[in-house]
Protein backbone atom coordinates (compact mmCIF):
# COMPACT_ATOMS: atom_id res chain seq x y z
CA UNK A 1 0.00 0.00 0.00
CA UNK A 2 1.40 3.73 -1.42
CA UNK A 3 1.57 6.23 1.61
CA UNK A 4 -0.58 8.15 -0.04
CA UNK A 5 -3.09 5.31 0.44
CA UNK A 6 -2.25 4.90 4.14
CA UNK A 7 -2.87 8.69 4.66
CA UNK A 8 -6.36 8.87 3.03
CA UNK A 9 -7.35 5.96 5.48
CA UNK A 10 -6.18 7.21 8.50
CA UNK A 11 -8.07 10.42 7.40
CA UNK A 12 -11.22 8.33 6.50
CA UNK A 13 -11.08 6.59 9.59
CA UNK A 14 -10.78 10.20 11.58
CA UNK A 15 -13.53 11.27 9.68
CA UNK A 16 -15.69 7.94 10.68
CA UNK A 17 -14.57 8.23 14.34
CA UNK A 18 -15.98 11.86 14.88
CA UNK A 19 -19.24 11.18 12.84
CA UNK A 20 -19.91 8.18 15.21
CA UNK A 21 -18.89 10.38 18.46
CA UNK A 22 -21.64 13.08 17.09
CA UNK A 23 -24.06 10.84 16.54
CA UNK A 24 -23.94 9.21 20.13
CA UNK A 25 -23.91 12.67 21.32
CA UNK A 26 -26.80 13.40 19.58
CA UNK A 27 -29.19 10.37 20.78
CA UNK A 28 -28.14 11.31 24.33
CA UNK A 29 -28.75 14.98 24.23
CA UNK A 30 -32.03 15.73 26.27
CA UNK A 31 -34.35 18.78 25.25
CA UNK A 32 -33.57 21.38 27.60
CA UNK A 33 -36.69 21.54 30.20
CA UNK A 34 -39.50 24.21 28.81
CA UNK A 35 -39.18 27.18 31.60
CA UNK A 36 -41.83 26.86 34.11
CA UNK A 37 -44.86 28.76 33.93
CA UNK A 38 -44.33 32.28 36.39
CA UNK A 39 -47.60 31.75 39.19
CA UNK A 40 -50.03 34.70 39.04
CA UNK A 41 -50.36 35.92 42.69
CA UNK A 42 -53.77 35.19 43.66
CA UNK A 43 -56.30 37.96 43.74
CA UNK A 44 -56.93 39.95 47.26
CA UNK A 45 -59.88 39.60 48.62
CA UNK A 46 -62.39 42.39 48.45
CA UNK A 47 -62.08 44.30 51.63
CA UNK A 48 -65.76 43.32 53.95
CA UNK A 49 -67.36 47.01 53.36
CA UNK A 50 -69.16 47.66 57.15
CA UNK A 51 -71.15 50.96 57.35
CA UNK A 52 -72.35 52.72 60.66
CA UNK A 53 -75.21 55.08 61.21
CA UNK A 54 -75.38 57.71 64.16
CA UNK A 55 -78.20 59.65 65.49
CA UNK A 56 -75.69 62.82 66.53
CA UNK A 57 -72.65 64.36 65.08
CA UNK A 58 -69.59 62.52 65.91
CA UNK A 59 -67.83 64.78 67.94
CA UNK A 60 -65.06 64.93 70.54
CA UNK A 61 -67.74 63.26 73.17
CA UNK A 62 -70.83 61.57 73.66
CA UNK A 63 -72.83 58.74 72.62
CA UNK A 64 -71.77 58.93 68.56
CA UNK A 65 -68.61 59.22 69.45
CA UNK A 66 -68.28 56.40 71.70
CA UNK A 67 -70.05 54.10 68.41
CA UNK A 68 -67.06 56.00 66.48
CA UNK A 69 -64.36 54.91 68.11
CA UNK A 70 -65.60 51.67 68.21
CA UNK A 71 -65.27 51.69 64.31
CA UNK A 72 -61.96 53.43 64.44
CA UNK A 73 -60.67 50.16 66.82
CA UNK A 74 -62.00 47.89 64.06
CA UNK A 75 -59.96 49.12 61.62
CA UNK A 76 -57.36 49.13 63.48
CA UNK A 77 -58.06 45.46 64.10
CA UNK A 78 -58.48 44.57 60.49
CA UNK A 79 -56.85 46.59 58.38
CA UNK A 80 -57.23 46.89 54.74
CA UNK A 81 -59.96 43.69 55.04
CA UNK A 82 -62.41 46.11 55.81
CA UNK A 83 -63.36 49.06 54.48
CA UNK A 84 -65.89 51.48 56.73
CA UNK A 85 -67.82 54.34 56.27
CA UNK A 86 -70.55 56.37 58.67
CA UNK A 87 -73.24 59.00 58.15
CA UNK A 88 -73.62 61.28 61.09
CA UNK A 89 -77.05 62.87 62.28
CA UNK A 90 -79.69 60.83 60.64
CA UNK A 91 -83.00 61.30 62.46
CA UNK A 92 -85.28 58.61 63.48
CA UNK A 93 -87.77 58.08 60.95
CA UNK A 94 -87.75 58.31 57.40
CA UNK A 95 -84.38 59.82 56.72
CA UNK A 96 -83.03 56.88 58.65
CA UNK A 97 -84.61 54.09 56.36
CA UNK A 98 -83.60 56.00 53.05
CA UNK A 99 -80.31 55.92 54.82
CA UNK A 100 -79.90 52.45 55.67
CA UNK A 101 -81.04 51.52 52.30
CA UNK A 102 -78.72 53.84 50.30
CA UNK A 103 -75.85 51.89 52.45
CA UNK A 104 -77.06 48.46 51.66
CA UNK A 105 -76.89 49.69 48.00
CA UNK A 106 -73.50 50.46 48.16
CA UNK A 107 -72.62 47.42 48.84
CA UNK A 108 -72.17 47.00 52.54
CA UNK A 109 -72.33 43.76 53.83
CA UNK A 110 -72.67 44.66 57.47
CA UNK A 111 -74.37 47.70 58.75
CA UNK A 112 -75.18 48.90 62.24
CA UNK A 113 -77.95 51.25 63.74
CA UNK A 114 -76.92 53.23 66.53
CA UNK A 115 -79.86 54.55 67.93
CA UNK A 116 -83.52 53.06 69.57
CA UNK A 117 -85.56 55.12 66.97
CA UNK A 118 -83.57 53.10 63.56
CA UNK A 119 -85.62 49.90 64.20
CA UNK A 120 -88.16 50.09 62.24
CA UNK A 121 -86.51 51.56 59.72
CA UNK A 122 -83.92 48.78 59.70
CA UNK A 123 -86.28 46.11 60.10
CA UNK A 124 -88.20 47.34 56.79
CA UNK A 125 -84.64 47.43 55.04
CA UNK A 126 -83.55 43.91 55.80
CA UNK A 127 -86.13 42.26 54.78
CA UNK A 128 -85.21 44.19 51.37
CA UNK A 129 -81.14 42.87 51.50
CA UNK A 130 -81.01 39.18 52.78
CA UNK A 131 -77.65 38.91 51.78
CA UNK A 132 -76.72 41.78 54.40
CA UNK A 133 -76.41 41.82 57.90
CA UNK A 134 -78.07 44.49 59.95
CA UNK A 135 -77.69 45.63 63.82
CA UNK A 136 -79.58 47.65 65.70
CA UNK A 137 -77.93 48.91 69.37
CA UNK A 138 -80.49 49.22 72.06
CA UNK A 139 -83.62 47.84 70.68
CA UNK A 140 -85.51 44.57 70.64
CA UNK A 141 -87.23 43.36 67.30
CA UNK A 142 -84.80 40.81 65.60
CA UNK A 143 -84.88 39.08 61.56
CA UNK A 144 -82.91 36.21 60.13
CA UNK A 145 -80.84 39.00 59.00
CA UNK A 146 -80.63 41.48 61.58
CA UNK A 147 -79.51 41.58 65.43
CA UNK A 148 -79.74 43.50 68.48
CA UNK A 149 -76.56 44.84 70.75
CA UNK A 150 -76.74 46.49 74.01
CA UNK A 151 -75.04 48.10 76.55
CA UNK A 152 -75.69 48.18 80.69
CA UNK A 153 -75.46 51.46 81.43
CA UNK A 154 -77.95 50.86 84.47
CA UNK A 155 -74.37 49.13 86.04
CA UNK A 156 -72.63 52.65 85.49
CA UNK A 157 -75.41 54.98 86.63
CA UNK A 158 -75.77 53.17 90.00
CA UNK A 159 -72.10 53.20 91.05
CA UNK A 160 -72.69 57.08 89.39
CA UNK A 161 -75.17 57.42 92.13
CA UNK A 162 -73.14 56.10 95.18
CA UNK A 163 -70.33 58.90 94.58
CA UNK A 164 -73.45 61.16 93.94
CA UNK A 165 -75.14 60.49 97.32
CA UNK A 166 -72.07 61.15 99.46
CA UNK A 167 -71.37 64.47 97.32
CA UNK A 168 -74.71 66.25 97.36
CA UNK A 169 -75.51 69.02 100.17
CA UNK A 170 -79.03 69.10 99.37
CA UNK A 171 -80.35 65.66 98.83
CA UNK A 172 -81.65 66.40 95.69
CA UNK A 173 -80.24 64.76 92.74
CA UNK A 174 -81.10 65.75 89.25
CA UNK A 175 -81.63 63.47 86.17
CA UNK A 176 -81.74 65.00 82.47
CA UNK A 177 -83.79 62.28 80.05
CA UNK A 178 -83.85 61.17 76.58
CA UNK A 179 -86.97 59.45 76.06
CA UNK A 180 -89.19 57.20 78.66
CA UNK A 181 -88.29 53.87 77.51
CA UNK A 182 -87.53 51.42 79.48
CA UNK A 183 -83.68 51.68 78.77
CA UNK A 184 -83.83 55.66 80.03
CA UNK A 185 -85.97 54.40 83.04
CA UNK A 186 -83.72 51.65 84.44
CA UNK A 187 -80.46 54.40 84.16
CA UNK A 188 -82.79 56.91 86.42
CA UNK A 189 -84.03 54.22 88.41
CA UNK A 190 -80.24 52.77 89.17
CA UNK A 191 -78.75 55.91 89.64
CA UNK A 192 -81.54 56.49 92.56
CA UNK A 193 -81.11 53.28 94.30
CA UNK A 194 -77.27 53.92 93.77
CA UNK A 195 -77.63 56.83 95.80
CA UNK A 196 -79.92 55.63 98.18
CA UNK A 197 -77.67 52.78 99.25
CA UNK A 198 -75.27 55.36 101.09
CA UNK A 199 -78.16 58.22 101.54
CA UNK A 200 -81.71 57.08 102.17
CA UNK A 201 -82.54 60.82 102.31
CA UNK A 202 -82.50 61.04 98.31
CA UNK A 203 -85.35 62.39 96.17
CA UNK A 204 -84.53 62.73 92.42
CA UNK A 205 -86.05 65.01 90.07
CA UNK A 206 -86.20 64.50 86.19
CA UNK A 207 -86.52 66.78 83.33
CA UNK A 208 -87.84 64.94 79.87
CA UNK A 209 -85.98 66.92 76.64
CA UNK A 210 -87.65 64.05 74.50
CA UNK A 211 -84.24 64.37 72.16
CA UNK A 212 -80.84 62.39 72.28
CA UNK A 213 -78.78 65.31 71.06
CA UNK A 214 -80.24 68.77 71.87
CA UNK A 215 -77.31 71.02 74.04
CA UNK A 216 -79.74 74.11 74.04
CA UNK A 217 -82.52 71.69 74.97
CA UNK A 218 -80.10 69.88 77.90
CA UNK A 219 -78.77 72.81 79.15
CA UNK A 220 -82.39 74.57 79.74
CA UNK A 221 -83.15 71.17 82.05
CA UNK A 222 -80.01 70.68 83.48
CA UNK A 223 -80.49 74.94 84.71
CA UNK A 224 -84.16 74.05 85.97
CA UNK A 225 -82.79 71.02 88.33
CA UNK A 226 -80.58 73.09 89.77
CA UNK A 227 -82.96 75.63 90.58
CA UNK A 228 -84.78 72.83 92.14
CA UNK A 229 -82.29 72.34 94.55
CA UNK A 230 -80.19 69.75 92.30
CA UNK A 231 -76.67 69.81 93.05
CA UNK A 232 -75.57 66.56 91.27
CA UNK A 233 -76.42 65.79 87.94
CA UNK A 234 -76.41 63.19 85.25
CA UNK A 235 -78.18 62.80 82.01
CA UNK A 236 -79.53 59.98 79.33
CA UNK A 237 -78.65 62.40 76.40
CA UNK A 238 -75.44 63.26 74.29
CA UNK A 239 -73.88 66.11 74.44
CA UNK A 240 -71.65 67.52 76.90
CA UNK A 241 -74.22 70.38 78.07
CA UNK A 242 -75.33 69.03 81.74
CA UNK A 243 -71.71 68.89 82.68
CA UNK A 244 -71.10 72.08 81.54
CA UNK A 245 -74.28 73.93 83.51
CA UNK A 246 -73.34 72.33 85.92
CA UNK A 247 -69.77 73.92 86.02
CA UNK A 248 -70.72 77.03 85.42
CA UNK A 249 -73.55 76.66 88.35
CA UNK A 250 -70.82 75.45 91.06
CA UNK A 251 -72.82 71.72 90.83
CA UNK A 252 -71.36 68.57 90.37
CA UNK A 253 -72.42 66.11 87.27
CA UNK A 254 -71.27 62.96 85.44
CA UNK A 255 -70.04 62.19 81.83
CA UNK A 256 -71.73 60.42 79.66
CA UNK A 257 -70.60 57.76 77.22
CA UNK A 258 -67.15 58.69 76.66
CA UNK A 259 -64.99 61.08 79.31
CA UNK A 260 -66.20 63.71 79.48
CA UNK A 261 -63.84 65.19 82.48
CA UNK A 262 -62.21 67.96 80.14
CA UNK A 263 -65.74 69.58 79.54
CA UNK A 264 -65.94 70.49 83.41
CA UNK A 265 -63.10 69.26 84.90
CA UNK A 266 -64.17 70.97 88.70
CA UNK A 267 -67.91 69.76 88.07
CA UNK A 268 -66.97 66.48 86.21
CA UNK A 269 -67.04 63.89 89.11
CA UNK A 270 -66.80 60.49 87.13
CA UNK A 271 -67.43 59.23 83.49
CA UNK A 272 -69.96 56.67 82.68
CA UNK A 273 -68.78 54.91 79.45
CA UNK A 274 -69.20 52.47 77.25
CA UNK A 275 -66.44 51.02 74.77
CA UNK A 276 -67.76 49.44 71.86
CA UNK A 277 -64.66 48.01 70.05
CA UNK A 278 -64.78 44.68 72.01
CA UNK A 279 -68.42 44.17 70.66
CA UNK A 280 -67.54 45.65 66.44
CA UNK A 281 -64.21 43.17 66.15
CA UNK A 282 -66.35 39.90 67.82
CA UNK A 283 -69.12 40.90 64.79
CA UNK A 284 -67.20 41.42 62.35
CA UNK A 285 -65.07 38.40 62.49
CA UNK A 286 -68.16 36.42 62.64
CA UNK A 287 -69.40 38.10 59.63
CA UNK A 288 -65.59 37.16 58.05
CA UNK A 289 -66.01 33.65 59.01
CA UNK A 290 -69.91 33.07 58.58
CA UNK A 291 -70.58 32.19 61.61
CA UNK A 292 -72.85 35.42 62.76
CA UNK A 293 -75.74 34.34 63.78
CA UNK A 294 -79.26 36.47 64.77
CA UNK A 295 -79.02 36.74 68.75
CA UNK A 296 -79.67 39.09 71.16
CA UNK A 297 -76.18 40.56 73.17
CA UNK A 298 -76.38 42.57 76.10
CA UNK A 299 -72.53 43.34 77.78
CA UNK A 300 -71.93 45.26 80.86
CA UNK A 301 -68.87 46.22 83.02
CA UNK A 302 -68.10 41.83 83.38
CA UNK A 303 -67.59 42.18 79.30
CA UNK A 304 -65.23 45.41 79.46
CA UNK A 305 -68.20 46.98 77.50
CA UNK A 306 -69.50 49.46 80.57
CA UNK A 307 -67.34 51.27 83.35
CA UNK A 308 -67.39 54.46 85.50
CA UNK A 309 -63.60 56.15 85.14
CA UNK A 310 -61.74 58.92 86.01
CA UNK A 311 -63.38 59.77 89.59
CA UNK A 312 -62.82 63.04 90.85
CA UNK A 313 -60.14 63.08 93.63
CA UNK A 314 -62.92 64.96 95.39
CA UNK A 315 -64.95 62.23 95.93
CA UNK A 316 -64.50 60.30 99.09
CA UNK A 317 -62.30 57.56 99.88
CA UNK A 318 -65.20 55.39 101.06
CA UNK A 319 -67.60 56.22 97.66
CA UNK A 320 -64.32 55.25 95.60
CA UNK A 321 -63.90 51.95 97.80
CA UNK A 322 -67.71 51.29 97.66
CA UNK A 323 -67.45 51.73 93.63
CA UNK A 324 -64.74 49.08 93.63
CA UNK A 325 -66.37 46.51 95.64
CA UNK A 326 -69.42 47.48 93.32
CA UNK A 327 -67.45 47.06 90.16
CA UNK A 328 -65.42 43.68 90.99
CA UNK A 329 -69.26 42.41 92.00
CA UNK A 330 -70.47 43.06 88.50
CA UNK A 331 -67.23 41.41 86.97
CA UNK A 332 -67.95 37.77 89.18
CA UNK A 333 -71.20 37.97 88.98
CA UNK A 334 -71.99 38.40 92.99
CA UNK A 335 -73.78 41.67 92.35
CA UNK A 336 -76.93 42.49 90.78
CA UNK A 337 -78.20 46.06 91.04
CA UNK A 338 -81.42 45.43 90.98
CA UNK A 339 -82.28 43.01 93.75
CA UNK A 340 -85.56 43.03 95.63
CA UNK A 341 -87.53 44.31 97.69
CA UNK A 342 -88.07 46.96 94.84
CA UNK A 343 -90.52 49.80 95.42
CA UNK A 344 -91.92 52.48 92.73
CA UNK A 345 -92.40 55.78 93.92
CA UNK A 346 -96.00 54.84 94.43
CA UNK A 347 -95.40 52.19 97.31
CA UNK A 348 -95.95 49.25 94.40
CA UNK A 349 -93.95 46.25 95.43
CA UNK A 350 -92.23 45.74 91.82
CA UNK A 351 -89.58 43.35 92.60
CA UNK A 352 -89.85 41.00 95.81
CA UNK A 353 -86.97 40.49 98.09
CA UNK A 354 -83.87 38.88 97.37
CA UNK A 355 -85.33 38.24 93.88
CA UNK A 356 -82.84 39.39 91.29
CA UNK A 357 -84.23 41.01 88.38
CA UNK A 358 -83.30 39.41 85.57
CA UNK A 359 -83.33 40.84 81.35
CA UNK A 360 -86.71 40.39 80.65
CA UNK A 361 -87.64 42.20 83.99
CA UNK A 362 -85.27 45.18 83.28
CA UNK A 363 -86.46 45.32 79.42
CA UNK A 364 -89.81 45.92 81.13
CA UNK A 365 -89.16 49.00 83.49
CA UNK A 366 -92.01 51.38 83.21
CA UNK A 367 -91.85 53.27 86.64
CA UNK A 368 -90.44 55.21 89.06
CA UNK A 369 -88.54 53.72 92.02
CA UNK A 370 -89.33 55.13 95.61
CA UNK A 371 -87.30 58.53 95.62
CA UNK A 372 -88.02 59.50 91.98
CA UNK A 373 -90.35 62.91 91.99
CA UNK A 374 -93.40 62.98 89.39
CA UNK A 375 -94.96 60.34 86.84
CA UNK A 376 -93.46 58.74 84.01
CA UNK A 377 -94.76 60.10 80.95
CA UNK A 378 -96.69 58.01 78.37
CA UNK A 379 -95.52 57.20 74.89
CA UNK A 380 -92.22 58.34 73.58
C-alpha cells in the first residue's frame, strides 16, 4: 500500500470516528426543560365594606362618638380587610330608612344602627337585602338577617349614684332624660337606688328633653334642676351640656358615654362609658367567618363593654372603695343592682326580696322607684 493510500485511510477513519462520536452525542442529548410557567399571585380579597349610622354628630364626646371609636378600633383590628364608612345625624324616621337603604346599596355587607328610633326603619330594610347583615344597638325586634346589641349602662349609673349620694348638700339629685323607655328608666331608676344605698334621704327630680342630642334643649333642664335644689347631675342624652351647667352653676355632674372630664373638669365627678370596640371586632369576624348568627347581646362592666372612670379626687375615699367593691361584683357575677324588695315611687312592690331582676324584667321598666319625683310620661 502507497503512503498516499495509508494517509487517506487514517483520514477516513478520523472522519468515521468523529461522525460516530456526534451521533452518540446526539441520541443522548435531552431537550432542555421548557421554563416553568411564572404563578399569578392570587387575587386579594375584596375588603368586607361595614357601614355605621349615628343619630348625633360625631364629635369629641358623647354617645356617637363612643359608636365611632368603636369603628376606628375595628380598623385598626383589620386593616385593609375592611373598608368602613358612617353617616352622622340621621334622624329617626324616614331619613333613617332611606339611609340604611342607600348603604345596603353600596354594597355593605354589614351595617349597624346606633340609635332606639332606627328599628323600624332597619327592620323594613332587611327584609329588602337578605344577603346583608343588619344591627340595631339598644332595641328589641330581631330578623334572620338582623340583630340587636346592648349596653348596661344601668351598672354605670348606680355606682354614678353612690359617689353622687355622698357628694350632694341638698339631697336632691337631678336626672336629664332622653326618652321614657324602658332603657332611660332603668339608668334613672339605678342611679336612685345607687344613691340611696349610702343616703336614704335622696329624692330625684327628672326633666324629659324628648331628644338624644339637643345642648340648648339639655342645658335649659339641666339649669331648671338646679334651681330645684339639684346639686348633682347626670343625664340619658349626648352632648356635653349638663356637665357644663353644671360647672358654670358650682354643681357637680357625670359624663356620659365617653370622658367627658375635660368639659368640666371641677364639676366632672366620674365618666360613665361604654367602649364598643370589644363588641364591632367579635361581629365582624363572625361576619368574616360566617358564623354570625341572629341573637340578642347585652354586655356590661363583666364584658369590658360598661365602666365608671376617672373619679374626681374629690370624691370620698369610702364612695371610691364602695365603687370598687361594686365594680369587681359586677365582673364575678356576685352583684346584681337590681335586687328586691323593689318599690316604685308609688309604694308598688315591683320586685320581691332577694329576687334578682333578671333581662326580661329590666327590658320591662315602666316606673319610678321610691325617691323618683313625678310620673313617668306616656308614649315616647
Amino acid at each position: 500500500m502507497t503512503d498516499l493510500s495509508k494517509r487517506r485511510l487514517v483520514q477516513m477513519a478520523g472522519l468515521t470516528a468523529l461522525a460516530a462520536t456526534a451521533f452518540l452525542a446526539a441520541c443522548g442529548k435531552k431537550e432542555a426543560p421548557a421554563p416553568a410557567p411564572v404563578a399569578s399571585a392570587p387575587a386579594k380579597p375584596e375588603p368586607l365594606k361595614a357601614a355605621w349610622i349615628y343619630v348625633g354628630p360625631v364629635g369629641d364626646a358623647g354617645w356617637s362618638f363612643a359608636h365611632d371609636l368603636g369603628r376606628k378600633a375595628a380598623e385598626a383590628k383589620f386593616g385593609d380587610a375592611i373598608k368602613t364608612t358612617f353617616v352622622e345625624k340621621v334622624p329617626e324616621g324616614a331619613d333613617a330608612e332611606r339611609v340604611i337603604r342607600d348603604l345596603a346599596q353600596q354594597g355593605n355587607k354589614i351595617i349597624f344602627a346606633t340609635s332606639f328610633g332606627y328599628m323600624d326603619a332597619m327592620m323594613k330594610v332587611a327584609g329588602e337585602f337578605p344577603d346583608v347583615k343588619f344591627e340595631h344597638a339598644t332595641g328589641y325586634k330581631t330578623a334572620p338577617n338582623m340583630r340587636i346589641y346592648d349596653a348596661s349602662f344601668y351598672q354605670d349609673t348606680y355606682m354614678a349614684g353612690v359617689i353622687a349620694g355622698k357628694m350632694t348638700k341638698t339631697n336632691v339629685l337631678g336626672f336629664v332624660g332622653s326618652f321614657p323607655i324602658p332603657e332611660v328608666l332603668r339608668n334613672i331608676n339605678a342611679f336612685t337606688l345607687g344613691a340611696q344605698s349610702v343616703n336614704p334621704k335622696i329624692r330625684t327630680k327628672v326633666v324629659w328633653v324628648n331628644t338624644w342630642f339637643d345642648p340648648p334643649k339639655e342645658s335649659e333642664a339641666a339649669q331648671s334642676l338646679i334651681n330645684a335644689k339639684a346639686d348633682v347631675l347626670l343625664q340619658n342624652t349626648d352632648s356635653t351640656a349638663v356637665l357644663q351647667t353644671a360647672e358654670k352653676n358650682g354643681k357637680y355632674a357625670f359624663g356620659w358615654d365617653s370622658d367627658m372630664s375635660a368639659f368640666g373638669p371641677k364639676a366632672h365627678l366620674a365618666s360613665a362609658i361604654v367602649n364598643w370596640a370589644p363588641y364591632y371586632i367579635k361581629t365582624i369576624e363572625e361576619v368574616k367567618a360566617g358564623t354570625w348568627k341572629t341573637e340578642r347581646t347585652v354586655w356590661g362592666v363583666k364584658e369590658g363593654l360598661n365602666d365608671l372612670i376617672k373619679i374626681n379626687d374629690v370624691v370620698p375615699e369610702d364612695a371610691k372603695k364602695r365603687v370598687e367593691e361594686i365594680k369587681a361584683g359586677l365582673k364575678d357575677g356576685s352583684f346584681e343592682v337590681f335586687t328586691g324588695p323593689i318599690t316604685d315611687n308609688t309604694g308598688k312592690v315591683r320586685l320581691p326580696k332577694d329576687q334578682k331582676g333578671d333581662q326580661e324584667w329590666r327590658d320591662k321598666i315602666d316606673f319610678y322607684v321610691k325617691g323618683v319625683e313625678g310620673k313617668v310620661p306616656s308614649g315616647k
